[in-house]
Protein backbone atom coordinates (compact mmCIF):
# COMPACT_ATOMS: atom_id res chain seq x y z
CA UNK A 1 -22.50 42.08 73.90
CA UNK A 2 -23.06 43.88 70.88
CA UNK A 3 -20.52 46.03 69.02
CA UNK A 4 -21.00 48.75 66.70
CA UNK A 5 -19.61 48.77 63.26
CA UNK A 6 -17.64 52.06 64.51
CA UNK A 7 -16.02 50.29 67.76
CA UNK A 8 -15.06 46.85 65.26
CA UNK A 9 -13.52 49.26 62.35
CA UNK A 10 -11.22 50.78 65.08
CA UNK A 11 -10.06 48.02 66.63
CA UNK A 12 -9.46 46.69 63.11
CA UNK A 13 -7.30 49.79 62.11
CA UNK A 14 -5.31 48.94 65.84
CA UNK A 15 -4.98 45.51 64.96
CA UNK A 16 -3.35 46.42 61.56
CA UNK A 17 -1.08 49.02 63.20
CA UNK A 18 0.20 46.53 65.19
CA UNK A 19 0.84 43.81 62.79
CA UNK A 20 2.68 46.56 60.35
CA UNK A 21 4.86 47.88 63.15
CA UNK A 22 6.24 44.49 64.22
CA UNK A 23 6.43 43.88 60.42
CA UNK A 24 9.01 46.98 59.78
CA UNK A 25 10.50 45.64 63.02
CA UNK A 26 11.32 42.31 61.51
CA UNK A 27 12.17 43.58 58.14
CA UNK A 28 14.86 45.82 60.07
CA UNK A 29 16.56 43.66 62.09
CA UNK A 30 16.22 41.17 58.97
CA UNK A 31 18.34 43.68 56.86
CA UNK A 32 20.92 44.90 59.15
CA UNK A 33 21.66 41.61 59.80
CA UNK A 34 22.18 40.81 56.48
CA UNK A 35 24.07 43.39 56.09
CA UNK A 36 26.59 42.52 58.50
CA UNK A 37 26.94 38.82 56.92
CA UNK A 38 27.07 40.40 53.72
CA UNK A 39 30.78 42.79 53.16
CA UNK A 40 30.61 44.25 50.03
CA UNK A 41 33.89 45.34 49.75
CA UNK A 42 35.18 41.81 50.41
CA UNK A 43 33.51 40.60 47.58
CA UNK A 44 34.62 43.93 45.61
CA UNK A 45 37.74 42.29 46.18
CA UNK A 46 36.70 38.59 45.22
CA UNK A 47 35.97 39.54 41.89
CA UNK A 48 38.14 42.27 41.01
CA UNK A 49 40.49 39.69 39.00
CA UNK A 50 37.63 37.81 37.70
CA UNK A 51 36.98 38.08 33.91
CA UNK A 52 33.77 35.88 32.68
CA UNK A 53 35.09 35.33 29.15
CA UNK A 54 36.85 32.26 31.15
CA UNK A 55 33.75 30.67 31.75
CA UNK A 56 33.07 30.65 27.67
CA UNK A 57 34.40 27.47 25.69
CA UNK A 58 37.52 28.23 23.08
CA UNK A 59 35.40 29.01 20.12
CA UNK A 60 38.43 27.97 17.91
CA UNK A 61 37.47 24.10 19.57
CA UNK A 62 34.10 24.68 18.38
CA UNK A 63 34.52 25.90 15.03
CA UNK A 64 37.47 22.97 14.36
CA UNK A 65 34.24 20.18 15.43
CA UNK A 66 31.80 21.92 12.72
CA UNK A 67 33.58 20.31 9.63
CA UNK A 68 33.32 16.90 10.90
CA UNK A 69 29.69 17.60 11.93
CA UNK A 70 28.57 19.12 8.92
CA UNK A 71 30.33 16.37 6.57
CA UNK A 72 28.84 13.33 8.77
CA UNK A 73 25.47 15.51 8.29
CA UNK A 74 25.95 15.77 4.63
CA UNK A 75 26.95 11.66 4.03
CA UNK A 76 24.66 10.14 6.30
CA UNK A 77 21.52 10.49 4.04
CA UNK A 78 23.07 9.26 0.96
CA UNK A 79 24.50 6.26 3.40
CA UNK A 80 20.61 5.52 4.41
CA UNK A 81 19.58 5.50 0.71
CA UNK A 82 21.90 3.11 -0.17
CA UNK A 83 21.14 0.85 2.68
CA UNK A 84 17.49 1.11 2.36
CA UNK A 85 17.86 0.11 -1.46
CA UNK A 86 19.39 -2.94 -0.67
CA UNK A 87 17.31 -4.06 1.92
CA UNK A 88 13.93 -3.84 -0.55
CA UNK A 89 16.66 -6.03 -2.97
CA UNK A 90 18.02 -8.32 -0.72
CA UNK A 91 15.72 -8.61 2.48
CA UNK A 92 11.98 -7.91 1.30
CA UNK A 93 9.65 -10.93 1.67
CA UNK A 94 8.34 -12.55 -1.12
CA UNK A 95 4.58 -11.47 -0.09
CA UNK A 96 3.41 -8.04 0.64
CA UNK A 97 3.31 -7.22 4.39
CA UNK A 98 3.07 -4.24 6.69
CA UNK A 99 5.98 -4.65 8.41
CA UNK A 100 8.58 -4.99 6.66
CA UNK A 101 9.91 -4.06 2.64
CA UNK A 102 8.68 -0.68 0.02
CA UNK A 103 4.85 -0.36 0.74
CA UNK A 104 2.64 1.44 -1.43
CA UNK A 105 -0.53 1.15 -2.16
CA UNK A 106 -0.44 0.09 -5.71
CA UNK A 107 2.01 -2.27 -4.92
CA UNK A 108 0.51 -4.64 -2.38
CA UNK A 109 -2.32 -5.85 -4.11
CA UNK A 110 -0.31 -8.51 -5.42
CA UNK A 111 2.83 -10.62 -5.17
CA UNK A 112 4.01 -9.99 -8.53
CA UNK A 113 3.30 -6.02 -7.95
CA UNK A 114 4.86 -6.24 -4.75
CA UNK A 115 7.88 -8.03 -5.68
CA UNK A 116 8.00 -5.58 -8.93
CA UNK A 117 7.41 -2.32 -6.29
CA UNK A 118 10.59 -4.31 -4.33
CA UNK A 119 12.85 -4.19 -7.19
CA UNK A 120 12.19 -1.17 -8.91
CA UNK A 121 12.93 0.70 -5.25
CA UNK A 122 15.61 -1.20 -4.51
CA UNK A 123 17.73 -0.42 -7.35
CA UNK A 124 16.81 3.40 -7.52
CA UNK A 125 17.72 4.05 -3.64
CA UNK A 126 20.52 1.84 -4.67
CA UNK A 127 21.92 3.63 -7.22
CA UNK A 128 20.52 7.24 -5.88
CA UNK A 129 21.99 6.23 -2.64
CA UNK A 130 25.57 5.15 -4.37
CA UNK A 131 25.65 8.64 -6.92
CA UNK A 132 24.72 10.29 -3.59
CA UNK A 133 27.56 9.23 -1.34
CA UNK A 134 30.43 9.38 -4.18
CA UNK A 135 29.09 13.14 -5.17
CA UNK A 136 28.72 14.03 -1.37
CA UNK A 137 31.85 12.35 -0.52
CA UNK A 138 33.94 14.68 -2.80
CA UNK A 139 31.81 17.72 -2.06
CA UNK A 140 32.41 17.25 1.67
CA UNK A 141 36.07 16.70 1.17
CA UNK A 142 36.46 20.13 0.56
CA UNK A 143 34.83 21.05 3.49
CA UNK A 144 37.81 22.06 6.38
CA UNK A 145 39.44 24.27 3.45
CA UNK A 146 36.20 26.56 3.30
CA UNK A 147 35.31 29.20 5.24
CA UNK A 148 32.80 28.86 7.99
CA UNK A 149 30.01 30.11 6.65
CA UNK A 150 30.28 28.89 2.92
CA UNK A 151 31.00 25.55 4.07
CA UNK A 152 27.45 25.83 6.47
CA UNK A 153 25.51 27.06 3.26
CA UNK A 154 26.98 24.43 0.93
CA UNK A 155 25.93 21.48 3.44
CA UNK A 156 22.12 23.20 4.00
CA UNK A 157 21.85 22.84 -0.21
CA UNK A 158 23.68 19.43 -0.14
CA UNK A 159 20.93 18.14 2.57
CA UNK A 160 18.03 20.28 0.05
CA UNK A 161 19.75 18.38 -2.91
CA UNK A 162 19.62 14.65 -0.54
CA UNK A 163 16.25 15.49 0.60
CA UNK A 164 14.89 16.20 -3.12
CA UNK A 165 16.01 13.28 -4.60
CA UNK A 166 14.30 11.00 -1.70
CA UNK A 167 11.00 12.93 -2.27
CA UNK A 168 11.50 12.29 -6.35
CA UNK A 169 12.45 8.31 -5.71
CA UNK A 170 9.47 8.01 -3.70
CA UNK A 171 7.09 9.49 -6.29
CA UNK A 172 8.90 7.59 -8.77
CA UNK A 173 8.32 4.43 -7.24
CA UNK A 174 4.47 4.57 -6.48
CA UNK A 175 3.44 6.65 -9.88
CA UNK A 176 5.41 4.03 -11.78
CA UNK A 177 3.43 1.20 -9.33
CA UNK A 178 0.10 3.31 -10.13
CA UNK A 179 0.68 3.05 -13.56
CA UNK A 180 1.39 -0.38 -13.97
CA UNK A 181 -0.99 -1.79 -11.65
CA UNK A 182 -4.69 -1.75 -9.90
CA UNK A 183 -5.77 -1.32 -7.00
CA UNK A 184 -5.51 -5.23 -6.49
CA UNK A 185 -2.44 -5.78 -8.52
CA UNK A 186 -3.35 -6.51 -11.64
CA UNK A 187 -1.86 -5.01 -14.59
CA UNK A 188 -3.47 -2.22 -16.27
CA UNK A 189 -4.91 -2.66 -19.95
CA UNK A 190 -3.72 -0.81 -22.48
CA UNK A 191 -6.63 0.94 -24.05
């Protein structure tokens, strides 16, 4: 039995008919009865005392935690300088390692260049560290009698300020390693 492309489009077309009217069938019967489950005016009522700004946090809570948060911000970098700087004093090994102690290139070639590299950073994060934290100390002291947004912009420069000095100890410490010694540790000639 052979069909014609005619006979196949038609029953095609019926086939689709079909299908769509038992489709807007569903979808009816799907939506009244969703309507019926779903009273409007009840939850017109359910809501009419609702007001969302009780699902926000008291802002004055929020804005009382920012001075703590912004001070701890402000002292812990000056804090991690001054531990750091007596680690490389007190805890560096006497040999150059890559584990553990200041590493820079210049300053592992040799044991006296390493243990010079371990001093020299040690008491600049030291005493960087220990300026840092009395001079951020007082600065931050100040902070819960500020305003919010000065006291925002004067921790942003204080963490510039922190973060500038850490860049200028580090390129202290390896020019001044540079400098003074090779590339195996051996102290430069003066010429």
């Amino acid at each position: 039995m052979s069909t014609t492309p005619d006979a196949l489009v038609e029953t095609t077309v019926a086939t689709l008919e079909t299908s769509l009217a038992a489709t807007e069938a569903v979808v009816t019967e799907t939506t009244v009865a969703a309507e019926e489950m779903l009273d409007i005016e009840s939850i017109k009522a359910l809501l009419d005392g609702f007001d969302p700004a009780t699902l926000l946090p008291d802002l004055s809570k929020v804005f009382d935690t920012l001075a703590p948060v912004c001070r701890f911000a402000v002292l812990i970098g000056p804090v991690v300088l001054l531990i750091l700087g007596l680690s490389y004093l007190i805890l560096s090994p006497k040999e150059a390692n890559h584990y553990l102690g200041y590493r820079c290139y210049f300053g592992m070639g040799s044991e006296y260049a390493w243990r010079f590299t371990q001093r020299l950073a040690g008491f600049l994060f030291t005493g960087t560290g220990l300026v840092l934290t009395v001079v951020m100390f007082a600065i931050s002291a100040s902070f819960p009698y500020m305003q919010l947004t000065a006291m925002v912009w004067r921790a942003f420069s204080c963490l510039l300020v922190e973060l500038a000095a850490a860049v200028l100890l580090v390129l202290i410490v390896n020019l001044s390693a540079a400098f003074r010694f090779d590339r195996k540790g051996r102290h430069r000639r003066k010429r």
